[in-house]
Protein backbone atom coordinates (compact mmCIF):
# COMPACT_ATOMS: atom_id res chain seq x y z
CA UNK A 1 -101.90 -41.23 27.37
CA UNK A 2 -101.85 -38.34 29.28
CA UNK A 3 -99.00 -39.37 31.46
CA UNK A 4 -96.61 -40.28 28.98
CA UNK A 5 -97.53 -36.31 27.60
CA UNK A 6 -96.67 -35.23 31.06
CA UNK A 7 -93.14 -37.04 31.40
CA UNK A 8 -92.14 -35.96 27.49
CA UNK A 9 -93.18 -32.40 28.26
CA UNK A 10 -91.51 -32.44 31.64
CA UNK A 11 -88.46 -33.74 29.89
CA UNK A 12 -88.45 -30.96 27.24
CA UNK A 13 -89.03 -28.53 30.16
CA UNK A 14 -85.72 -29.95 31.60
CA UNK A 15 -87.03 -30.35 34.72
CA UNK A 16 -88.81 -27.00 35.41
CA UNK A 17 -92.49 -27.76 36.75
CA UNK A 18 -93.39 -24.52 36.40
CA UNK A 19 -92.20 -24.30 32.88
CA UNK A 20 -94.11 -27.91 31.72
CA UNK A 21 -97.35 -26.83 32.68
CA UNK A 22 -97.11 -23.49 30.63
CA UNK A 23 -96.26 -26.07 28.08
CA UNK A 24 -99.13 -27.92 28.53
CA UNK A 25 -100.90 -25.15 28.51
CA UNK A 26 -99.71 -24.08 25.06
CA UNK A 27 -99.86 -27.22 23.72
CA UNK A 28 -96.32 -28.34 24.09
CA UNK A 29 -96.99 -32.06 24.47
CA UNK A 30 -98.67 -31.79 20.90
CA UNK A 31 -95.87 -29.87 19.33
CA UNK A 32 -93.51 -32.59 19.99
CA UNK A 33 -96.01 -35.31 19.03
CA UNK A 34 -96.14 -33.45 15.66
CA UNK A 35 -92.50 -32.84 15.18
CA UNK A 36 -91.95 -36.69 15.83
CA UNK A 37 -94.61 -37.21 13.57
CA UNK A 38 -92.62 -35.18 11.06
CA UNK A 39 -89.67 -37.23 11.84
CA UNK A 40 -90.34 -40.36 11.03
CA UNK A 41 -92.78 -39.37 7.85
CA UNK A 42 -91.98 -39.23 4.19
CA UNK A 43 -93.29 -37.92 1.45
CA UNK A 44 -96.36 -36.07 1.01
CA UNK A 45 -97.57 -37.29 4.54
CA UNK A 46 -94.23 -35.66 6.16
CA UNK A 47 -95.04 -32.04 4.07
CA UNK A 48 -98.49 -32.11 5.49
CA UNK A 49 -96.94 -32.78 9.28
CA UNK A 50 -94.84 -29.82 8.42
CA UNK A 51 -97.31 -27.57 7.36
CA UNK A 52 -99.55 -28.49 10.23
CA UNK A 53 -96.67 -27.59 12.90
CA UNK A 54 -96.12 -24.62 11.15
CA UNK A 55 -99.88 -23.64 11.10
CA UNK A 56 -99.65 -23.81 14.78
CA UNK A 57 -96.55 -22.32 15.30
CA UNK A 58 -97.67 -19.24 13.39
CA UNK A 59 -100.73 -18.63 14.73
CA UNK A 60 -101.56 -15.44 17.03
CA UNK A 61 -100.10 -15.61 20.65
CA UNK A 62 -97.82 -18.50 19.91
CA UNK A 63 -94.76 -16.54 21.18
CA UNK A 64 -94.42 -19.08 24.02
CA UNK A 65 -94.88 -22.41 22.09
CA UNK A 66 -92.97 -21.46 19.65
CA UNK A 67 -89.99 -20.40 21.90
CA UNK A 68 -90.27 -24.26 22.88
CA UNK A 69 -90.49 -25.44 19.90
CA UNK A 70 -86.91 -23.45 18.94
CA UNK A 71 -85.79 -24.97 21.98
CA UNK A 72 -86.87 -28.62 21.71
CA UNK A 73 -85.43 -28.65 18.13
CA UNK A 74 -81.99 -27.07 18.80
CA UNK A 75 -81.67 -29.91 22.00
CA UNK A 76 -82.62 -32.80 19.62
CA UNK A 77 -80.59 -31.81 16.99
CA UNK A 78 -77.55 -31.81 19.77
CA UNK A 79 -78.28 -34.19 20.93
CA UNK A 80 -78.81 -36.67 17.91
CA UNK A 81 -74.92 -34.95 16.95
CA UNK A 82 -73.55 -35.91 20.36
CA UNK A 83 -74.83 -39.79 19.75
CA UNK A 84 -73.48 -39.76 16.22
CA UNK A 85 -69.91 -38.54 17.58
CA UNK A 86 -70.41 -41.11 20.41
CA UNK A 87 -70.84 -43.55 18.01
CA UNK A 88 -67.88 -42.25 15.84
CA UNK A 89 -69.88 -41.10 13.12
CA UNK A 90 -67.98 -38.03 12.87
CA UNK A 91 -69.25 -36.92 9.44
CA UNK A 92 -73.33 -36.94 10.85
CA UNK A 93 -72.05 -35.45 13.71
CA UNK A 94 -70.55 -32.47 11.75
CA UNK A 95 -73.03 -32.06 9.57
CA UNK A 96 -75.66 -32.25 12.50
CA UNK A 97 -73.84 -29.57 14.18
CA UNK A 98 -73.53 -27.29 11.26
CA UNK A 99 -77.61 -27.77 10.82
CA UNK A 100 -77.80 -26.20 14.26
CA UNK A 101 -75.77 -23.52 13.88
CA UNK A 102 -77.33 -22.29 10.37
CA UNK A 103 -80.98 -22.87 11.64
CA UNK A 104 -80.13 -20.72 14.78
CA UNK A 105 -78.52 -18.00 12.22
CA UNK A 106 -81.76 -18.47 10.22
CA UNK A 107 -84.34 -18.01 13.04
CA UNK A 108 -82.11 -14.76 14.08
CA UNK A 109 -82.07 -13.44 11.01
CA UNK A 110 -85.97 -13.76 10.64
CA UNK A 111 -86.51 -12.68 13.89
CA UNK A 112 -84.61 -9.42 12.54
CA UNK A 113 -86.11 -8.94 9.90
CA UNK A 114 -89.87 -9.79 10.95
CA UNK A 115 -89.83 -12.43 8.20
CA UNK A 116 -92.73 -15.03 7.54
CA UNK A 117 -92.68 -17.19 10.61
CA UNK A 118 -94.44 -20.01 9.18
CA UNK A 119 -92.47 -20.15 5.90
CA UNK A 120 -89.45 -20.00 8.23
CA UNK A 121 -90.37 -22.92 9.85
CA UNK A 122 -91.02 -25.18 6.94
CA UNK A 123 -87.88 -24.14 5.78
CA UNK A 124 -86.42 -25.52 8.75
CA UNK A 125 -88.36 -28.57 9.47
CA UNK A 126 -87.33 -29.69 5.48
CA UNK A 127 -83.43 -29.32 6.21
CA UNK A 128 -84.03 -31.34 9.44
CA UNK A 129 -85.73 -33.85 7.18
CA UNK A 130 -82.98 -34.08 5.12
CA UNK A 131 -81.72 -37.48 3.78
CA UNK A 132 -78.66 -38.19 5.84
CA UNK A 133 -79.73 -36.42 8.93
């Protein structure tokens, strides 16, 4: 329910009110649903999640939701690397932390560059989907 939205959105907010209700307002609670979504699909169902985060990630005026977005992803993939070194999976852990630092280059370098945002996004949302990671 609505709550649950609240406290995952507060979460990704790291603590800021003020920042989880602009959330909110964008839509943030529904951008995580959908990445988890994306997550834990396969196949053709996990393209479509893709493509449906990127659709709203690309839209007009999503400056804000998508600088969450960046944000959200970047802390889970940390954070999935600091449980895989905690659990001395070293090799997941390096190849987790690797996958952060190339999609940061890659979101730089289309920021740059004024490249497709949306094709940019799939791009990154398949190497997150990776088998392995």
């Amino acid at each position: 329910g609505r709550s649950g939205e609240g406290g995952a959105v507060l979460s990704a907010a790291k603590g800021s009110v003020g920042e989880a209700l602009k959330l909110l307002n964008y839509g943030g609670g529904e951008i995580i649903a959908a990445y988890d979504e994306m997550l834990s699909a396969e196949g053709p169902t996990a393209r479509k999640a893709m493509h449906r985060l990127a659709d709203a990630l690309s839209g007009r005026e999503s400056d804000t939701i998508f600088d969450f977005f960046v944000s959200h992803v970047g802390d889970d993939i940390m954070n999935r690397a600091r449980v895989a070194a905690g659990e001395g999976q070293i090799t997941a852990a390096e190849r987790l932390a690797r996958l952060y630092s190339e999609i940061t280059e890659r979101l730089t370098v289309s920021d740059a560059y004024n490249l497709d945002r949306k094709q940019t996004i799939i791009s990154i949302l398949a190497d997150i989907k990776q088998p392995g990671l």
